[in-house]
Protein backbone atom coordinates (compact mmCIF):
# COMPACT_ATOMS: atom_id res chain seq x y z
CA UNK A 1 -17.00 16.49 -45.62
CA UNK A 2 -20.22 14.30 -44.41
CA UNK A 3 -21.04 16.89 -41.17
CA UNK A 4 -24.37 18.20 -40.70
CA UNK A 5 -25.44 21.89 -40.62
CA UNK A 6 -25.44 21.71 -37.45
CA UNK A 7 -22.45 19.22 -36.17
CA UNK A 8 -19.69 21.83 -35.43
CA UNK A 9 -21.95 23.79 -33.26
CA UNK A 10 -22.82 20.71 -31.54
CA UNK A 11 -19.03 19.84 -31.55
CA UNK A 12 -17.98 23.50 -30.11
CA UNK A 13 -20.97 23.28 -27.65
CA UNK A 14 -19.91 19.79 -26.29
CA UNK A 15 -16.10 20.35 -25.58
CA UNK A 16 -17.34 23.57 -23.78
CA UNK A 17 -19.03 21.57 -21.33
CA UNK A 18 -16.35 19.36 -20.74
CA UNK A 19 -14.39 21.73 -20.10
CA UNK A 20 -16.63 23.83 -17.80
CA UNK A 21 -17.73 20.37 -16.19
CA UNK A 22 -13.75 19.28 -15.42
CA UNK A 23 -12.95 22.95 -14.02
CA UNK A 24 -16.19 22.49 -11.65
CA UNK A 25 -15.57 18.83 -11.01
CA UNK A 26 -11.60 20.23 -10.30
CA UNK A 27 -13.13 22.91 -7.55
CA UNK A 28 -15.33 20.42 -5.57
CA UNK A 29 -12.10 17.68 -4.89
CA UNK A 30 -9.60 20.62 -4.31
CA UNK A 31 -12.43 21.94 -1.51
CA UNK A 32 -12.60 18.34 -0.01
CA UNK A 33 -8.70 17.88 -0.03
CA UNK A 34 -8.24 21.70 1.60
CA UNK A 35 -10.89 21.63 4.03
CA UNK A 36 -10.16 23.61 7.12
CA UNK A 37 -6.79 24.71 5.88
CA UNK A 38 -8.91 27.87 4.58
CA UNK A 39 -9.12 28.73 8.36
CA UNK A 40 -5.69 27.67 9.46
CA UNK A 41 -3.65 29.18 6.93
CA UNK A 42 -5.88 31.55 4.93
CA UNK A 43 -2.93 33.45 3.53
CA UNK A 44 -1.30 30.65 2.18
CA UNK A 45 -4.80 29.48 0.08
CA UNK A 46 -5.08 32.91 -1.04
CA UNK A 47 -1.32 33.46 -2.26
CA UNK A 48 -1.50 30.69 -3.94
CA UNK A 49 -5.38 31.12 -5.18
CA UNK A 50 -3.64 33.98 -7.10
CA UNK A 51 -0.66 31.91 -8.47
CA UNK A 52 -3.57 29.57 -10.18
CA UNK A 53 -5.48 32.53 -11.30
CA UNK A 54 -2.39 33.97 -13.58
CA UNK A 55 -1.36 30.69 -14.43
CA UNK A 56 -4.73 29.59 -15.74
CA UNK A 57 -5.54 32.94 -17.17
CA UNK A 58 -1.89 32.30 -19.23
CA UNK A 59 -2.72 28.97 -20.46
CA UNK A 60 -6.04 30.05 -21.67
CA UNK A 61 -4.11 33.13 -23.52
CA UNK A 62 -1.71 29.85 -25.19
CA UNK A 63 -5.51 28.24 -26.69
CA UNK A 64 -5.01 29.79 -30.27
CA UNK A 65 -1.52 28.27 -30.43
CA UNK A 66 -2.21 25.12 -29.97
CA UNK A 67 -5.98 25.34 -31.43
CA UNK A 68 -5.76 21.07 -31.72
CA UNK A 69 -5.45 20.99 -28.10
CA UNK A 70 -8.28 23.26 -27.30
CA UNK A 71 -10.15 20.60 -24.89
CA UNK A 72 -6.98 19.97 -22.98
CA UNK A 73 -5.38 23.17 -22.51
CA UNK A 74 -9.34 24.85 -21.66
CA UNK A 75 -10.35 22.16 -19.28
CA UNK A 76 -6.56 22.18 -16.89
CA UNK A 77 -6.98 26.30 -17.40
CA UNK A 78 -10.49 25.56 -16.09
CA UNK A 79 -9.80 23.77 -13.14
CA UNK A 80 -6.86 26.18 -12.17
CA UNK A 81 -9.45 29.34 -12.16
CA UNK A 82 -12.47 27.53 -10.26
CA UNK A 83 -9.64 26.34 -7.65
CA UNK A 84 -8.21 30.01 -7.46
CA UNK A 85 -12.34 31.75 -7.17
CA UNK A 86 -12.92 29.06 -4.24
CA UNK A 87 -9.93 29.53 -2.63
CA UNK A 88 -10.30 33.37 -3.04
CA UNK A 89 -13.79 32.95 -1.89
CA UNK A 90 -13.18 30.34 0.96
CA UNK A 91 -10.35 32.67 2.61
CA UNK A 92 -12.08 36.23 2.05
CA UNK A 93 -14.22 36.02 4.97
CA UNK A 94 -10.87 34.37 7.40
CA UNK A 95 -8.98 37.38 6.27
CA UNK A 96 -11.28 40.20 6.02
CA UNK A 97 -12.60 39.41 10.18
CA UNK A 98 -8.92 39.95 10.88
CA UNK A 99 -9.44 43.87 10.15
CA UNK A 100 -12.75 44.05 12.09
CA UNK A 101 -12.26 46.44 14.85
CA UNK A 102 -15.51 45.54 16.33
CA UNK A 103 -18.53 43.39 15.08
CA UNK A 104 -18.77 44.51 11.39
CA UNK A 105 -18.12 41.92 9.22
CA UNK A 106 -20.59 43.43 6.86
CA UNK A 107 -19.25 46.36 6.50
CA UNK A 108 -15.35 45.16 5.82
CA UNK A 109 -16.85 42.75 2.95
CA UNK A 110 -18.62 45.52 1.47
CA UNK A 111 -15.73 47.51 1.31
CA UNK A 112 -13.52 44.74 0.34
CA UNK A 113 -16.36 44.45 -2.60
CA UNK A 114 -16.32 47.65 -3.70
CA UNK A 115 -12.41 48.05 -3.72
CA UNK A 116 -12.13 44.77 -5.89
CA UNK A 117 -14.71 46.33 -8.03
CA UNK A 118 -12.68 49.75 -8.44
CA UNK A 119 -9.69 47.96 -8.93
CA UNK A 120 -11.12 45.73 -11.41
CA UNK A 121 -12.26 48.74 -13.35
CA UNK A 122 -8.91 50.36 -13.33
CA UNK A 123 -7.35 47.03 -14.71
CA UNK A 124 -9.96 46.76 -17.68
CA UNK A 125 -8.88 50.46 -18.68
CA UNK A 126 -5.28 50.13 -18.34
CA UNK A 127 -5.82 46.61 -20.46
CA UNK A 128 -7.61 48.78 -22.84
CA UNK A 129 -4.91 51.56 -23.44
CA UNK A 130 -2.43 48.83 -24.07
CA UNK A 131 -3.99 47.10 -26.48
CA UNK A 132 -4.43 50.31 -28.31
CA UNK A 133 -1.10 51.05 -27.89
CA UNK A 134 0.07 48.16 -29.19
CA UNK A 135 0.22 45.91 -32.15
CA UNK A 136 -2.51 42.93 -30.75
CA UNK A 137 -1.01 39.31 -31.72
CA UNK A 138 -1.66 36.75 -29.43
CA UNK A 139 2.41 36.65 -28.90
CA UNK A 140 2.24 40.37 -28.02
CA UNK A 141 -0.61 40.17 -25.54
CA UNK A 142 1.36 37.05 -23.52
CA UNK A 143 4.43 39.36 -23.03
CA UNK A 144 2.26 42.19 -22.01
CA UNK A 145 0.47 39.48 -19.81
CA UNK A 146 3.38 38.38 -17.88
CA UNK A 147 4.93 41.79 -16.17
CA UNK A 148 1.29 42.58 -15.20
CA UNK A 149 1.03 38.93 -13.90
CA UNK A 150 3.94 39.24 -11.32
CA UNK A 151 3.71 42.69 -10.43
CA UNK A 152 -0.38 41.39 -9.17
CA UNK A 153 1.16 38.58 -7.37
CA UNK A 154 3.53 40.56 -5.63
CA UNK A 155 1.15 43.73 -4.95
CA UNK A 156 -1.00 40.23 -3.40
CA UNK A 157 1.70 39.10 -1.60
CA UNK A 158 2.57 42.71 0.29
CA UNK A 159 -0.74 43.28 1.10
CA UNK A 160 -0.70 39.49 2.85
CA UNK A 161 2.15 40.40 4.89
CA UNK A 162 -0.42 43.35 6.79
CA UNK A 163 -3.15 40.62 7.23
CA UNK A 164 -3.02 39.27 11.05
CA UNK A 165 -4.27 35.92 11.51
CA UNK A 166 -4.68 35.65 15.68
CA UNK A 167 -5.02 31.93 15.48
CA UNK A 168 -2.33 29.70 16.13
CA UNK A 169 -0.51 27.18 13.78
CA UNK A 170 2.43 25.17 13.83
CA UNK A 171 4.42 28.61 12.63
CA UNK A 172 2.41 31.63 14.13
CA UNK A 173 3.46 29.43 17.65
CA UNK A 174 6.66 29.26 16.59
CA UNK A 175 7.20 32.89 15.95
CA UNK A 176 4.83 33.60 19.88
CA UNK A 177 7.52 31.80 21.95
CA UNK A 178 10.93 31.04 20.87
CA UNK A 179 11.92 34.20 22.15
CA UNK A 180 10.06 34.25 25.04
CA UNK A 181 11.86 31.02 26.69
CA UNK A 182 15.33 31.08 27.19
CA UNK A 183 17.82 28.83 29.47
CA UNK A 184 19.45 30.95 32.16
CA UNK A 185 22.08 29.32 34.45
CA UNK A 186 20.58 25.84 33.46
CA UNK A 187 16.97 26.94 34.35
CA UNK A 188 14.24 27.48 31.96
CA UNK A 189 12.66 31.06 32.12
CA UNK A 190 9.96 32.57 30.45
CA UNK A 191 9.73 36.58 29.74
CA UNK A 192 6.62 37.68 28.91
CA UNK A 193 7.17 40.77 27.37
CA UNK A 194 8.83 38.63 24.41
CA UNK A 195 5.71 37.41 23.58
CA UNK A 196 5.38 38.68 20.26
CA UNK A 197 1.32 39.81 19.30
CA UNK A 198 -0.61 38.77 16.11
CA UNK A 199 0.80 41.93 14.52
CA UNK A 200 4.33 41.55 15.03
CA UNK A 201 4.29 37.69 13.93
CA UNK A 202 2.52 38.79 10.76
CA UNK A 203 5.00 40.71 9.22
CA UNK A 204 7.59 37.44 9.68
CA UNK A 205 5.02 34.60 9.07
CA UNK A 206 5.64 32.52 6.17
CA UNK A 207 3.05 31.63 4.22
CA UNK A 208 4.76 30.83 0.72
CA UNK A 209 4.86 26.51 2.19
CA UNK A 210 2.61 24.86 4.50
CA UNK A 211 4.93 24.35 7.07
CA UNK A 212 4.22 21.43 9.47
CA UNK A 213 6.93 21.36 11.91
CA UNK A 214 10.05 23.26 12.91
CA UNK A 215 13.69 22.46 11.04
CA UNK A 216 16.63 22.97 12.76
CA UNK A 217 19.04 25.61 12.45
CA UNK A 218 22.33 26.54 13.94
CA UNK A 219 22.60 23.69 16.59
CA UNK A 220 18.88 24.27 17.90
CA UNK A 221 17.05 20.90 17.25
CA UNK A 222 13.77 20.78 15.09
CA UNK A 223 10.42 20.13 16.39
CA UNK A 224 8.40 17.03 14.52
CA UNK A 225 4.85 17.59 15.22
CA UNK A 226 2.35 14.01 14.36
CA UNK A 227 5.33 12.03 12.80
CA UNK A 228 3.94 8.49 11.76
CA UNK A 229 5.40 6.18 14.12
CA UNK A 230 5.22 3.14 11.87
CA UNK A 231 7.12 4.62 9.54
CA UNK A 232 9.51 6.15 11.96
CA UNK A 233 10.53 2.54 12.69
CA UNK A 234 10.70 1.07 9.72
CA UNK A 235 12.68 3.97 8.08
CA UNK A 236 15.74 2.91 6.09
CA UNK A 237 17.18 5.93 8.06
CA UNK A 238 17.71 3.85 10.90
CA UNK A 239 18.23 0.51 9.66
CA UNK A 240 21.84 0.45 11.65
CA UNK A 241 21.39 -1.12 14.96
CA UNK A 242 22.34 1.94 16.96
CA UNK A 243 20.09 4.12 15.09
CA UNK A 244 17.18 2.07 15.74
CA UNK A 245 17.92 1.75 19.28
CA UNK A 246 17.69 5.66 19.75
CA UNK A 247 14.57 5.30 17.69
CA UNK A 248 13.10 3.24 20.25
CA UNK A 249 14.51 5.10 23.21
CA UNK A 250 13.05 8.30 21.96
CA UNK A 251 9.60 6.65 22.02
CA UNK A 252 9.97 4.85 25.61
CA UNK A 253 10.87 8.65 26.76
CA UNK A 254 7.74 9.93 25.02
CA UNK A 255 5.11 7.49 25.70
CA UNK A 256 5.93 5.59 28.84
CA UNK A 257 5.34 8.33 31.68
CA UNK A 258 2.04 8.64 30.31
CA UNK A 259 0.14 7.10 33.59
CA UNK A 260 2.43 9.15 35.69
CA UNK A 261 1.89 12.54 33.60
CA UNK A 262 -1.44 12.19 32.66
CA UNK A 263 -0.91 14.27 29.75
CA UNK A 264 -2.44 14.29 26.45
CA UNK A 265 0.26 14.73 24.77
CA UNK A 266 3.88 12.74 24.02
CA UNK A 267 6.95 14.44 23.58
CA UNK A 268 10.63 12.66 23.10
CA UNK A 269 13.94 14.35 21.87
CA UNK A 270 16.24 11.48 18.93
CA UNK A 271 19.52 12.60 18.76
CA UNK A 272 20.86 13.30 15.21
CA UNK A 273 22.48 15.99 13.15
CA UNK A 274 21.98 19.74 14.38
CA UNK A 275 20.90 18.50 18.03
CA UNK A 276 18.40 16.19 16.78
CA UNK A 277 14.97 16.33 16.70
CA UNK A 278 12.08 16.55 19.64
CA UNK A 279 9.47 14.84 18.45
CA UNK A 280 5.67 15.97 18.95
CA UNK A 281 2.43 13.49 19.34
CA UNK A 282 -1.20 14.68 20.72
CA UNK A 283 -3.70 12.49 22.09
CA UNK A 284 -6.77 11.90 20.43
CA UNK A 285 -8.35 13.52 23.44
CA UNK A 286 -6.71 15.89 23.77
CA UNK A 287 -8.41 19.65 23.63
CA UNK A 288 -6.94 23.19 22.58
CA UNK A 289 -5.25 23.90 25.89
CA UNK A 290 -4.03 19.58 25.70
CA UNK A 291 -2.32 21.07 22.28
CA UNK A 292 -1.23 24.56 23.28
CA UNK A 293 0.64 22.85 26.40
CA UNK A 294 2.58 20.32 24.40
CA UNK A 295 3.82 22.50 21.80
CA UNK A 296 4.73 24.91 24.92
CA UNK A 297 6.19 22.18 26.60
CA UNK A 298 8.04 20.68 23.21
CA UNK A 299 9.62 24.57 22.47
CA UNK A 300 11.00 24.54 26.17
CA UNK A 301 12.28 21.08 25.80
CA UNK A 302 14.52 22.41 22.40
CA UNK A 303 15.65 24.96 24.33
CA UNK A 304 17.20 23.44 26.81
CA UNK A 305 18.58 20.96 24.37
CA UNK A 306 20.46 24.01 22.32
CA UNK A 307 21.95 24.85 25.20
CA UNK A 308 23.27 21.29 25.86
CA UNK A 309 21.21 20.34 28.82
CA UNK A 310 19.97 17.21 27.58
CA UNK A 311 20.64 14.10 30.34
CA UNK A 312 16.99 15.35 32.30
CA UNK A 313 15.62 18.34 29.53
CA UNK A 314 12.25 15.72 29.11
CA UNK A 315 11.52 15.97 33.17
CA UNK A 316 12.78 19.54 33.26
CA UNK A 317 10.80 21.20 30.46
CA UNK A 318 7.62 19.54 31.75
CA UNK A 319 8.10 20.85 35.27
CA UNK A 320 8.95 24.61 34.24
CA UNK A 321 5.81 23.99 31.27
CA UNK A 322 3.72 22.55 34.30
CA UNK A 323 4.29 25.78 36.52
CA UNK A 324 4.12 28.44 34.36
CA UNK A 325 1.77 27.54 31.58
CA UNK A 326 -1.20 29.41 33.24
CA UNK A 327 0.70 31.89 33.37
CA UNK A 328 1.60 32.06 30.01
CA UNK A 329 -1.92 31.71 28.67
CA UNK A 330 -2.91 35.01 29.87
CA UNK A 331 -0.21 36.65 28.72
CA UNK A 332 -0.39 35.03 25.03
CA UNK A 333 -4.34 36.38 25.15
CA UNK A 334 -3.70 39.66 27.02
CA UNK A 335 -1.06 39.41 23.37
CA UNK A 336 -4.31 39.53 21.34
CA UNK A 337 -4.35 35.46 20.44
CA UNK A 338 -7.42 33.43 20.13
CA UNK A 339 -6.53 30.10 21.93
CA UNK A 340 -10.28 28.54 21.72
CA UNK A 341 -9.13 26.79 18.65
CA UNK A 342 -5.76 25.09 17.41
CA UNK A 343 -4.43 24.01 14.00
CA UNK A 344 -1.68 21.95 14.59
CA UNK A 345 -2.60 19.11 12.37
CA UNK A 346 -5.70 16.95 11.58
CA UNK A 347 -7.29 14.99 14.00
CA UNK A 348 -7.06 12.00 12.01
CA UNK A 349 -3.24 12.09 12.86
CA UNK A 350 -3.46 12.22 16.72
CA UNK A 351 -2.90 9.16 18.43
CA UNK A 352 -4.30 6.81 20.72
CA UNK A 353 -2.23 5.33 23.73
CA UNK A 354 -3.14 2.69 26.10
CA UNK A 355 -1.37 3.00 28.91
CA UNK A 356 -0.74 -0.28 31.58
CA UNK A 357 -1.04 0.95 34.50
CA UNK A 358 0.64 -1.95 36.28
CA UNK A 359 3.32 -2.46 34.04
């Protein structure tokens, strides 16, 4: 055959490296891509650091198959496990501070340790027994494989619906106030005992999607959060004369009382299907409380549009958020929230107005 003594070692050690190298290479650009979503939403990354796990643990089981596709099917099974470890890794210390009671980290991650270890243990037998039980093919072992597979990810996904995440996102907000303001008579009114705590919201949050902004549903109007204005012009969507004209309404209403405001943040409400759409923009100054108070302000703003108040809903939902937003931040921390930090959006997607002042 012309090879060497020692070419198909060299062969069988070469394609291992390039697959360990692309799995490696794989983790490093999914970390730069995720960034601080491991903080934001840690139980998305870690639901779906366990969909990657089974799936790359199944391709690698599909290797001897396809044995002239080794490199190919190793190295994307490679990069699926090193994205699922990091993402396991990056969101175990997020979650496991969430069931601190006091200051010990420590001893929660030791415990989380030892019950992965246990569990792990318990796995390896029961993996054992049915292989002895059974006739071993690699067929047989990939329909064992797949029951165990989804009863994991759903065992992973119960025990995510008991992890509380006091940080607030686009949805964890969502779920904090929409019951808590209501239109009375025509007036906006906030109840604080609606305020629902970091508990309560976990047990509805979901995590399955990233979810960005707020859709609407059953005549309540949707909530756009960072919406790229350029685009929001030129969209084919509103290429009809009329249509563009509410386009540019909507942004006159949001950005134009800026010097009067002095806000740092824009909010405007585009008619449409389903009530339409208030639309959400912070300033690139603006601060956690700057973003707190415009989402407050934007939820009280849909509300009023629901309920069909929507000739002066941009001056009235300021005014109420204005006068009773102090007020609400005590109650949302008395709740049990963290609001020192916000995730509603990279920075990088915040804009920057300039405001004339004698215009």
């Amino acid at each position: 055959m012309g090879l060497g003594a020692g070419a198909l070692p060299l062969s069988a050690a070469i394609n291992w490296v390039i697959k360990d190298g692309f799995g490696q290479l794989g983790g490093v650009v999914y970390a730069t891509m995720v960034g601080q979503k491991f903080d934001s939403d840690p139980k998305h990354q870690r639901f779906w650091s366990s969909v990657w796990l089974q799936t790359a643990t199944w391709l690698e089981m599909l290797t001897p198959l396809f044995p002239h596709m080794f490199l190919a099917i190793g190295s994307i099974a490679n990069i699926g496990k090193n994205i699922a470890w990091l993402a396991m890794s990056a969101t175990k210390a997020s979650i496991n501070k969430t069931f601190c009671v006091k200051e010990n980290l420590g001893d929660v991650t030791a415990k989380h340790g030892s019950q992965a270890t246990a569990a792990g243990l318990i796995g390896t037998a029961v993996g054992v027994l049915v292989g002895a039980a059974m006739d071993v093919t690699v067929n047989t072992l990939i329909l064992a494989f797949v029951p165990i597979s989804l009863a994991s990810l759903w065992g992973n996904y119960k025990s995510l619906l008991y992890t509380v995440t006091p940080t607030l996102n686009v949805e964890r907000a969502r779920l904090l106030l929409q019951e808590a303001i209501s239109v009375d008579n025509g007036r906006l009114v906030l109840d604080p005992a609606l305020l629902r705590t970091p508990r309560e919201v976990a047990i509805s949050e979901r995590f399955m999607l990233e979810i960005h902004s707020i859709g609407a549903l059953n005549g309540m109007p949707g909530v756009t959060i960072s919406a790229n204005i350029s685009q929001l012009e030129r969209s084919g969507v509103w290429n009809k004369p009329r249509a563009h004209d509410s386009v540019v309404t909507m942004l006159n209403q949001a950005f134009n009382p800026c010097v009067e405001w002095n806000e740092r943040y824009y909010t405007g409400h585009l008619p449409g299907p389903s009530a339409g759409t208030v639309f959400l923009w912070f300033d690139k100054r603006a601060q956690n409380l700057d973003i707190l108070l415009g989402f407050y302000h934007a939820m009280a703003y849909r509300s009023l549009v629901y309920k069909g108040t929507v000739s002066n809903a941009h001056w009235q939902s300021y005014a109420f958020a204005k006068q009773t937003f102090a007020d609400a931040c005590r109650h949302i921390e008395a709740c049990g929230w963290d609001t020192s930090i916000m995730y509603f959006g990279k920075k990088s997607a915040f804009v920057q107005v300039k405001c004339d002042a004698s215009a």
